[in-house]
N, C-alpha and C. Protein backbone atom coordinates (compact mmCIF):
# COMPACT_ATOMS: atom_id res chain seq x y z
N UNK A 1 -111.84 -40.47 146.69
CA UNK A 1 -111.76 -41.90 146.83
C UNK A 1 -110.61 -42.42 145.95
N UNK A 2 -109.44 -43.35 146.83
CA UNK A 2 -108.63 -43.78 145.85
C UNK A 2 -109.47 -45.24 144.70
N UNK A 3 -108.80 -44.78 143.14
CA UNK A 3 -109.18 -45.83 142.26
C UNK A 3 -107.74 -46.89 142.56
N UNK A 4 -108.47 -48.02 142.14
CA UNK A 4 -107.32 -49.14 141.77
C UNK A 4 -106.59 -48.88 140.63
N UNK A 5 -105.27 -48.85 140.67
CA UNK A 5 -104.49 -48.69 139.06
C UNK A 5 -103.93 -49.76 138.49
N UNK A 6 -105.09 -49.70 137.19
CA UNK A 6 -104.68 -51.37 136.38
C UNK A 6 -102.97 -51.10 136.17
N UNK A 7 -103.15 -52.63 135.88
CA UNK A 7 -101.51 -52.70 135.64
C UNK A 7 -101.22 -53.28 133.47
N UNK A 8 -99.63 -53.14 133.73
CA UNK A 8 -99.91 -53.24 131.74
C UNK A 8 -100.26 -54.73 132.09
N UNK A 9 -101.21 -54.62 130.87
CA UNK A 9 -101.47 -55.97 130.18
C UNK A 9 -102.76 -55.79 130.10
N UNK A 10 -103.31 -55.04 131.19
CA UNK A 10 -104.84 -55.00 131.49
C UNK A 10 -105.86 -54.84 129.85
N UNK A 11 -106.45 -55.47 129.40
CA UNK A 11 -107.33 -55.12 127.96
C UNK A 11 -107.95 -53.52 127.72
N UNK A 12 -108.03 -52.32 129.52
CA UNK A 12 -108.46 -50.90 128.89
C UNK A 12 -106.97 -50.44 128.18
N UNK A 13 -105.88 -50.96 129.04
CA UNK A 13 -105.12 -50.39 127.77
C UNK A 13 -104.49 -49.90 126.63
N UNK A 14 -105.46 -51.35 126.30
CA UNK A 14 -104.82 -51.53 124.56
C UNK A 14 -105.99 -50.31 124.04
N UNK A 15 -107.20 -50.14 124.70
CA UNK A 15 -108.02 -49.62 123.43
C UNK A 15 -107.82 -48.57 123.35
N UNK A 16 -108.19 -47.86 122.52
CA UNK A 16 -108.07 -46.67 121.43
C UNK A 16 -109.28 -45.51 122.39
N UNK A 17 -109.03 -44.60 123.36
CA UNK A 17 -109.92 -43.99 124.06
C UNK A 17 -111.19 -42.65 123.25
N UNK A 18 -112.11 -42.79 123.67
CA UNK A 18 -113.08 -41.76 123.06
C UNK A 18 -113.28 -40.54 123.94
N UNK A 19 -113.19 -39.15 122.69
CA UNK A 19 -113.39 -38.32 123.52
C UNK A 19 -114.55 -37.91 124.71
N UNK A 20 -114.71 -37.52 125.16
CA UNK A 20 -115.56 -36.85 126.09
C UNK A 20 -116.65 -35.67 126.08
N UNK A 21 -117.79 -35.19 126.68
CA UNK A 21 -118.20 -34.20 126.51
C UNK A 21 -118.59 -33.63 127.91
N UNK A 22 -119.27 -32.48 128.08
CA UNK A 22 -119.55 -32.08 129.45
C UNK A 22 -120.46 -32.55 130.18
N UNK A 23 -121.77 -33.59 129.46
CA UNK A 23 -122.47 -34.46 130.29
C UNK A 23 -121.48 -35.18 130.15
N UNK A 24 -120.28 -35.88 130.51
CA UNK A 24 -119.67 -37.22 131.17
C UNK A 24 -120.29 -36.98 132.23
N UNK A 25 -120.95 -38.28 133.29
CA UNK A 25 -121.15 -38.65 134.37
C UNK A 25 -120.25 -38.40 135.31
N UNK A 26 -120.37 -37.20 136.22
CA UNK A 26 -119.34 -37.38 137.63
C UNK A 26 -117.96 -36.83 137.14
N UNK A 27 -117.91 -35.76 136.32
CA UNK A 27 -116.84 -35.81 135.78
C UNK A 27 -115.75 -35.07 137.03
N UNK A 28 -115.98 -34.27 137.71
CA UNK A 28 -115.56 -33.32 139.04
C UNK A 28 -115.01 -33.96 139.69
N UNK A 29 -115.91 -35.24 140.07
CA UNK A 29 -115.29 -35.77 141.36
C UNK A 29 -114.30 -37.19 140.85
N UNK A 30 -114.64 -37.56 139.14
CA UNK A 30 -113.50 -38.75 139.01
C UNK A 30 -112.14 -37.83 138.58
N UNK A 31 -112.36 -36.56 138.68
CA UNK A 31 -110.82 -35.63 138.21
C UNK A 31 -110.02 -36.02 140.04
N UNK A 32 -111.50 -35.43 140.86
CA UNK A 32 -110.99 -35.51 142.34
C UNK A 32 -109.93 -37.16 142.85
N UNK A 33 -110.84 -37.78 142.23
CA UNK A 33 -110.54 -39.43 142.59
C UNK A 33 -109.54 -39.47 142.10
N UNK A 34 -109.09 -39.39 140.47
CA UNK A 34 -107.72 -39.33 140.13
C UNK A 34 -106.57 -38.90 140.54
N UNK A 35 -106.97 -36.98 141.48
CA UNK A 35 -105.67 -36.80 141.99
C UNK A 35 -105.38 -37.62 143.29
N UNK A 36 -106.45 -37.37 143.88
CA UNK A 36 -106.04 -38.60 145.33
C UNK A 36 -105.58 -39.77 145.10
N UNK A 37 -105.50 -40.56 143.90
CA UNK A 37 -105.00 -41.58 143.54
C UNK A 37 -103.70 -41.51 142.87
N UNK A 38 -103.22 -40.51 142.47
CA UNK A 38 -101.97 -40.62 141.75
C UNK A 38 -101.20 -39.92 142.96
N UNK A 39 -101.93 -39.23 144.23
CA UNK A 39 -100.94 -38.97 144.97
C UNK A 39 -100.70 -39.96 146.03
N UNK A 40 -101.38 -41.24 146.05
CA UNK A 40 -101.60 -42.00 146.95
C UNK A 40 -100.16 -43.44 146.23
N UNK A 41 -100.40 -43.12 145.49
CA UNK A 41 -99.36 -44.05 144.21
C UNK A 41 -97.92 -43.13 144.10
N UNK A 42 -97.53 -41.70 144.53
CA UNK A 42 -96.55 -40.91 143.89
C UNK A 42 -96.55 -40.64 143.07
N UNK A 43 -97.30 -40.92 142.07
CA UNK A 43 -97.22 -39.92 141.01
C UNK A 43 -97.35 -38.76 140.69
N UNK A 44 -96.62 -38.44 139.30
CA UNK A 44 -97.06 -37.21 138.82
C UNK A 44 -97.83 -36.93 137.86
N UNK A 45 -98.56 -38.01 137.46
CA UNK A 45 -99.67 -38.45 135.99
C UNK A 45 -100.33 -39.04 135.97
N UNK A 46 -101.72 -39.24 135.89
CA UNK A 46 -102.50 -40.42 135.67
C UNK A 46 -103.36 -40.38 134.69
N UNK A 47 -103.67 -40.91 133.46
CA UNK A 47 -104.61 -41.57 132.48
C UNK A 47 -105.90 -42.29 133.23
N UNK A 48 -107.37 -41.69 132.69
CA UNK A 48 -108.08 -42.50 133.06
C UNK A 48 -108.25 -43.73 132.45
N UNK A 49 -107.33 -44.45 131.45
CA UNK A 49 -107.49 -46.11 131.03
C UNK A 49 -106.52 -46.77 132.24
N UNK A 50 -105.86 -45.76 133.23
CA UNK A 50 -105.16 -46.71 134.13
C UNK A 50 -105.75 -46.90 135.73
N UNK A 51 -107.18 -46.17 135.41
CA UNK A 51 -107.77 -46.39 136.69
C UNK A 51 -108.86 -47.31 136.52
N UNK A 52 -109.01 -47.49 134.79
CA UNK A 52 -109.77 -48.80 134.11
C UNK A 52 -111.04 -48.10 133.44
N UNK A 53 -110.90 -46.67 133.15
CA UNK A 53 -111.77 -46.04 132.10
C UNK A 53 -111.27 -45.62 130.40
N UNK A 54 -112.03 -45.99 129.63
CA UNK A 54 -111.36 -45.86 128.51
C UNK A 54 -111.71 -44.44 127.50
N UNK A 55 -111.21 -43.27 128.45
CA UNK A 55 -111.65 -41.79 128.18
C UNK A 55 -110.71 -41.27 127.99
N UNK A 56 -110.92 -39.87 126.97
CA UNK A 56 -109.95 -38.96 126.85
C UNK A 56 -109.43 -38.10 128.01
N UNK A 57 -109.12 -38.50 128.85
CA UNK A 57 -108.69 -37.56 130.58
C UNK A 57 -107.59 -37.93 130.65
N UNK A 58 -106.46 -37.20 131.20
CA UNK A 58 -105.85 -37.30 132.24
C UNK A 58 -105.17 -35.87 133.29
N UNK A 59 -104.75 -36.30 134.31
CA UNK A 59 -104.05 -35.45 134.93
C UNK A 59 -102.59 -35.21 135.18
N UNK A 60 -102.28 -34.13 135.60
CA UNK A 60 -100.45 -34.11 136.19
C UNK A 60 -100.46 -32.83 137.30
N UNK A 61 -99.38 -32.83 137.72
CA UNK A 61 -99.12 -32.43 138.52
C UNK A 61 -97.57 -32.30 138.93
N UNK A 62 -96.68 -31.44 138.90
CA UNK A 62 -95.06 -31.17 139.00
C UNK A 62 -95.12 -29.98 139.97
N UNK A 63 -94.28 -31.11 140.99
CA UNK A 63 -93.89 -29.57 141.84
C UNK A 63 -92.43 -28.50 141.41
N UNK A 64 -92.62 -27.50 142.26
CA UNK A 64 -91.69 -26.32 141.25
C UNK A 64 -90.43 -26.81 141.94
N UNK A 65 -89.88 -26.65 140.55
CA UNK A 65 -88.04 -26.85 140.71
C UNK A 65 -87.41 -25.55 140.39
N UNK A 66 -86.31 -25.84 139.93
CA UNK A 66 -85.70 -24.14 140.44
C UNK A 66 -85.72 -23.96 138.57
N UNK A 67 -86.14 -24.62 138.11
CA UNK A 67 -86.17 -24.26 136.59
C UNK A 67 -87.48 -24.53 135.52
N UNK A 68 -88.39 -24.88 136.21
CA UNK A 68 -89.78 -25.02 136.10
C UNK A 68 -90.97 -24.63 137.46
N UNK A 69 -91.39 -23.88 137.24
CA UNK A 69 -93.16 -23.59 138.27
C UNK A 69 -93.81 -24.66 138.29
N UNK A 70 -94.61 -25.03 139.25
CA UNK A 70 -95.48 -25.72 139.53
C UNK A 70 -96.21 -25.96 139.13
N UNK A 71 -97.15 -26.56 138.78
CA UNK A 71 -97.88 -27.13 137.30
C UNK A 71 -98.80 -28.34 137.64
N UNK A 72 -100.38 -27.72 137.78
CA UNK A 72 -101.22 -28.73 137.84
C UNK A 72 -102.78 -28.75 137.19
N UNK A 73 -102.71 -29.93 136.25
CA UNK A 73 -103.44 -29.39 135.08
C UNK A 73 -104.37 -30.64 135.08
N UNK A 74 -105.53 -30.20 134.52
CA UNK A 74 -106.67 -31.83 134.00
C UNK A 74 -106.82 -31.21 132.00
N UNK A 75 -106.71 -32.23 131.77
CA UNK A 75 -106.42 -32.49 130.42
C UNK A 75 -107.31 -33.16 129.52
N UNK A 76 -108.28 -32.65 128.84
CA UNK A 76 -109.53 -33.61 128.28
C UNK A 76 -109.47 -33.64 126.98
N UNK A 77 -109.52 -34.48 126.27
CA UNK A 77 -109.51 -34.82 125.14
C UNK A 77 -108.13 -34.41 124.16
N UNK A 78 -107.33 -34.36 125.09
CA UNK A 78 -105.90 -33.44 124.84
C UNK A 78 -105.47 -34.29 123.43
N UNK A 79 -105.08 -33.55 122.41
CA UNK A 79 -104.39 -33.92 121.21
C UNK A 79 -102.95 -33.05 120.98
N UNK A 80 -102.05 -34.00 120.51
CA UNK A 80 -100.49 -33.23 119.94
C UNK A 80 -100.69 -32.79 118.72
N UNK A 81 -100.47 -31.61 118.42
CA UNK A 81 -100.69 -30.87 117.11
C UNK A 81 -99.45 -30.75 116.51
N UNK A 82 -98.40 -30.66 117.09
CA UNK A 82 -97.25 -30.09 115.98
C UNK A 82 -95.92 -30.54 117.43
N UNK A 83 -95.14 -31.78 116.84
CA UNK A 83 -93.59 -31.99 117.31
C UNK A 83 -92.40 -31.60 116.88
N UNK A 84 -91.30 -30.23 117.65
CA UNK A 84 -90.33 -30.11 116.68
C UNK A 84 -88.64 -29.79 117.32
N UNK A 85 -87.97 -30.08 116.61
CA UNK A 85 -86.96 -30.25 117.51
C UNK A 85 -85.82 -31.57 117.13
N UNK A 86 -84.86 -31.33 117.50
CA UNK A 86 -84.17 -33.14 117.58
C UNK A 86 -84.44 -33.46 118.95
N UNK A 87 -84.67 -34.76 118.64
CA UNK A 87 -84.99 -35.84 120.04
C UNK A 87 -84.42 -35.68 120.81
N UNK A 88 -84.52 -35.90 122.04
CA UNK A 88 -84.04 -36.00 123.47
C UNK A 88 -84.26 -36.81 124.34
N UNK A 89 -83.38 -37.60 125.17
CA UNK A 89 -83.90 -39.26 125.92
C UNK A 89 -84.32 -38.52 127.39
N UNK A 90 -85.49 -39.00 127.68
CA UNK A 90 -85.63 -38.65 128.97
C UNK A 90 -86.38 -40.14 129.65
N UNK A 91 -85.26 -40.41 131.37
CA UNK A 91 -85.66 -41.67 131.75
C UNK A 91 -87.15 -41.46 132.71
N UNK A 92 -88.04 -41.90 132.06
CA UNK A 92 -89.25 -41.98 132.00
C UNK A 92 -89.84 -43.78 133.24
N UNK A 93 -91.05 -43.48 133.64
CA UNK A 93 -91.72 -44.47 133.69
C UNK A 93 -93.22 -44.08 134.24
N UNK A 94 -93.70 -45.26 134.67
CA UNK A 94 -95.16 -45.27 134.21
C UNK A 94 -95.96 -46.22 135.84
N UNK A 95 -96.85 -45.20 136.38
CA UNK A 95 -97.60 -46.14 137.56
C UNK A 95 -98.22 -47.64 137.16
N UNK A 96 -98.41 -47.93 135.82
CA UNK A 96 -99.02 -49.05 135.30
C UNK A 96 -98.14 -50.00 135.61
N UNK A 97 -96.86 -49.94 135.08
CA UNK A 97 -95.76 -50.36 135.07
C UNK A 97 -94.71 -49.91 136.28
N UNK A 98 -94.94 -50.43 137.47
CA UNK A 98 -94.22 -50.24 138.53
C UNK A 98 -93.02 -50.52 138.58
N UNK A 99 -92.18 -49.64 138.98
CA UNK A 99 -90.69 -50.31 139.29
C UNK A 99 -89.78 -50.37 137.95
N UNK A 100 -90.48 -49.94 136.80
CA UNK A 100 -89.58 -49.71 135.27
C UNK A 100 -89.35 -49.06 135.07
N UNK A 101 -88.36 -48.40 134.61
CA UNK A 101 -88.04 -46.98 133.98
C UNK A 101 -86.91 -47.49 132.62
N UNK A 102 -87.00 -46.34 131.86
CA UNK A 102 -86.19 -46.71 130.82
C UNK A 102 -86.23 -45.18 129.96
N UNK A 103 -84.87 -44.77 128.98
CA UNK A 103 -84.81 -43.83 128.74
C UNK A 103 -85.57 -44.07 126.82
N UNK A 104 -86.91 -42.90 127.07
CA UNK A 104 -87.45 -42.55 126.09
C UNK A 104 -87.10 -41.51 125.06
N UNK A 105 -86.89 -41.22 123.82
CA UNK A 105 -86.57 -40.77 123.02
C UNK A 105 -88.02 -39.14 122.73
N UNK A 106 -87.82 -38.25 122.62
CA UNK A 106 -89.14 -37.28 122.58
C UNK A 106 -88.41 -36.07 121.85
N UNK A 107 -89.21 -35.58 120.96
CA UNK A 107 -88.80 -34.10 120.71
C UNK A 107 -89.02 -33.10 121.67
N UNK A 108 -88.56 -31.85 121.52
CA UNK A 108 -88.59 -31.05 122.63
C UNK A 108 -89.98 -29.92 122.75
N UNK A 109 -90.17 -30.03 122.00
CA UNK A 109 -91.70 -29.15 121.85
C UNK A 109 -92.51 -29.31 121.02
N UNK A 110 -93.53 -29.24 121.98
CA UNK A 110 -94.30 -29.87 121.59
C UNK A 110 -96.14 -29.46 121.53
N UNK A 111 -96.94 -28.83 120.22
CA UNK A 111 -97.78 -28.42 120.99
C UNK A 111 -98.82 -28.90 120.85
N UNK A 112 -99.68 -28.47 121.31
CA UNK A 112 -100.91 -29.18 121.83
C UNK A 112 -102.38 -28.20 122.15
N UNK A 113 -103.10 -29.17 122.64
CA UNK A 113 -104.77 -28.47 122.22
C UNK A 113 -105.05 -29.50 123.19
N UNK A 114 -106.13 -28.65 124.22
CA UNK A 114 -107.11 -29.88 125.10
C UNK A 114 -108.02 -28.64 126.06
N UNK A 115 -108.89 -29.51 126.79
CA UNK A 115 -109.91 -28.73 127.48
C UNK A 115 -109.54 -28.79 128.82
N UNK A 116 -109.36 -28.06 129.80
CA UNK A 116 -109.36 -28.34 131.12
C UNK A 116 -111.14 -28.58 131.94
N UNK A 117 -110.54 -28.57 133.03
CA UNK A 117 -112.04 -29.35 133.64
C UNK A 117 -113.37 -27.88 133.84
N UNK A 118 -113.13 -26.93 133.47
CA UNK A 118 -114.28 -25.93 133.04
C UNK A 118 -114.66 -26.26 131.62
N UNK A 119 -113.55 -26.77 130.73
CA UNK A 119 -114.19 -26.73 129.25
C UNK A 119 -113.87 -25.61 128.80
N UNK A 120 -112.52 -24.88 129.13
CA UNK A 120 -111.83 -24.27 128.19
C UNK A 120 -111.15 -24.00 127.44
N UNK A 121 -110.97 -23.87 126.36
CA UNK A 121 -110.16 -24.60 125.13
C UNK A 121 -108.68 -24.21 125.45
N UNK A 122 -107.46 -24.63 125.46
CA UNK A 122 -106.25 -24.23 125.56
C UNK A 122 -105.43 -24.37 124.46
N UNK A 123 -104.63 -24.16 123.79
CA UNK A 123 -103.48 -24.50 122.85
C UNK A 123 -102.42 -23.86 123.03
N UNK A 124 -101.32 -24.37 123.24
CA UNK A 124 -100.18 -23.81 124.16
C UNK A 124 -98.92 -24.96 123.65
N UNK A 125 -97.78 -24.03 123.60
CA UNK A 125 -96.28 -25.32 123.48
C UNK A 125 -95.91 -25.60 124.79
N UNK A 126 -95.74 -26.97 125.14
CA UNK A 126 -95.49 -27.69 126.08
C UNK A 126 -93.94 -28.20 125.30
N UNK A 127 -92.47 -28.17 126.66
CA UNK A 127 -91.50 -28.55 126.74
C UNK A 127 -91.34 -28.88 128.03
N UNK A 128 -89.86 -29.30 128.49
CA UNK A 128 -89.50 -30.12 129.49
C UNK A 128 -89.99 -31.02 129.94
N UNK A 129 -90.25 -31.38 131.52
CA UNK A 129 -90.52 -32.31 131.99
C UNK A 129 -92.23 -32.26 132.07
N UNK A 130 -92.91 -31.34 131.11
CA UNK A 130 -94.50 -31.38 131.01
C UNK A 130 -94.48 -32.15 129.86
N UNK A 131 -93.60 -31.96 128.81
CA UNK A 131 -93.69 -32.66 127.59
C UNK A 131 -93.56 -33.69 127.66
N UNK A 132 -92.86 -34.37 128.68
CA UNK A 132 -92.61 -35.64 129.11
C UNK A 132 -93.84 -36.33 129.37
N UNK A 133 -94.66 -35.72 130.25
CA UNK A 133 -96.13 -35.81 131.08
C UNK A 133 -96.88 -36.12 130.00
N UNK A 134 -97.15 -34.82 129.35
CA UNK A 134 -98.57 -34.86 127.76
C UNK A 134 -98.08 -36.08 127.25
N UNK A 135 -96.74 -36.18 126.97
CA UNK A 135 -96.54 -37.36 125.44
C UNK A 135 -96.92 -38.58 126.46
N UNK A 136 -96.41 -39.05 127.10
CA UNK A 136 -96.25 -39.53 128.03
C UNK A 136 -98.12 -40.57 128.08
N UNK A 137 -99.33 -39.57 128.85
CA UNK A 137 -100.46 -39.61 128.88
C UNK A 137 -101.30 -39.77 127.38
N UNK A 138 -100.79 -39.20 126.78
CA UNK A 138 -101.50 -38.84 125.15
C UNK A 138 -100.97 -40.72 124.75
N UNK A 139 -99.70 -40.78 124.74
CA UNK A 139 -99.98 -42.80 124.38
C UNK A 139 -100.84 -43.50 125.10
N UNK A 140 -100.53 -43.39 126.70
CA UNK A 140 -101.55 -44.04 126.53
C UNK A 140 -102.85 -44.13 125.92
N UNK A 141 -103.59 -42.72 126.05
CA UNK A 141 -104.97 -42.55 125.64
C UNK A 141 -105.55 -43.46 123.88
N UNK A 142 -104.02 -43.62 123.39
CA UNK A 142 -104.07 -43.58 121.45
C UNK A 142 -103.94 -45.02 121.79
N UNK A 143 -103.67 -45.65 122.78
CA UNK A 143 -103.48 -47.38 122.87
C UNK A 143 -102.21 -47.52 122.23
N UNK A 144 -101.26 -46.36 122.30
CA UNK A 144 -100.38 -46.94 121.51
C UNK A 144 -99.88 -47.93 122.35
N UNK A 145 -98.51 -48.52 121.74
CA UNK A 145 -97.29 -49.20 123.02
C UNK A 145 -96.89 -48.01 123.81
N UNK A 146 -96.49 -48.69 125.07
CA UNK A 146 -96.66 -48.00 125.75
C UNK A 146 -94.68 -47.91 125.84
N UNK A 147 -93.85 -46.69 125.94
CA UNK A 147 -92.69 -46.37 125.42
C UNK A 147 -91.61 -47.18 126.43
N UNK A 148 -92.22 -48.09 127.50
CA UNK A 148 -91.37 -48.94 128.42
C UNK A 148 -91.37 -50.27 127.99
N UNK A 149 -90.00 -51.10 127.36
CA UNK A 149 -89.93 -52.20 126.50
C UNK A 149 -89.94 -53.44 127.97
C-alpha cells in the first residue's frame, strides 16, 4: 500500500526518532509499504518520519552502475559510528522536499551499525553514493536540519 509522504515542515520531522524492537506492530509489511512508496515517488530512500512515523527505519535501494552493485537494504535503528576522510560535495535531495537539490558536503566513509529486517546485527563501512543514502536517512531520523537550505 502506497503511504502519503509528509512534506518539510511537517512536526514528525523535527522529532528526535526512537529506536525500535521486534514486537514493532506490522513491521514486514510497513518495510513492504515503504518500498512501494518510494518507488511510486522515484526514489531511492525513504525514512519512516517521512511517511509520518517517528521510528528508527529506513530504506534504500540503488540500482547497479558500472561502478557500484545493486544495493537494497532496510535499516533499523541504524547509527554512524566513525566518519573519515576530507569532505566531498555530493548534489543531493530529498522526497520531503520535492524539486530541491543542492550540493551537500559528507566525508567519504563512513561506518556504521544497524539491524536489517530479520534482526541481524551488521557493522560495515559504507562509501559512495550509499553513504550519501545512510547520512542522508540517519538526519533525518536525529531531527537534525535537514542538509537542503
Amino acid at each position: 500500500m502506497k503511504l502519503p509522504i509528509v512534506a518539510y515542515g511537517d512536526p514528525v520531522l523535527k522529532k528526535v526518532c526512537s529506536d525500535i524492537d521486534q514486537t514493532y506492530p506490522d513491521l514486514q509489511q510497513l518495510i513492504g509499504n515503504m518500498f512501494e512508496t518510494m518507488y511510486n515517488a522515484s526514489g531511492v530512500g525513504l525514512a519512516a518520519p517521512q511517511v509520518g512515523l517517528p521510528i528508527r527505519l529506513f530504506i534504500v535501494e540503488i540500482k547497479a552502475e558500472e561502478d557500484e552493485p545493486a544495493y537494497k537494504k532496510v535499516f533499523i535503528n541504524a547509527k554512524i559510528l566513525e566518519e573519515t576522510g576530507e569532505p566531498w560535495a555530493f548534489n543531493e535531495g530529498c522526497l520531503s522536499i520535492p524539486d530541491i537539490r543542492e550540493n551537500v558536503m559528507r566525508k567519504p566513509n563512513v561506518r556504521i551499525r544497524y539491524y536489517d529486517e530479520n534482526w541481524t546485527l551488521h557493522e560495515e563501512m559504507v562509501t559512495g553514493f550509499l553513504l550519501v543514502l545512510f547520512s542522508m536517512n540517519t538526519i533525518i531520523l536525529k531531527a537534525s536540519s535537514l542538509p537542503i537550505n
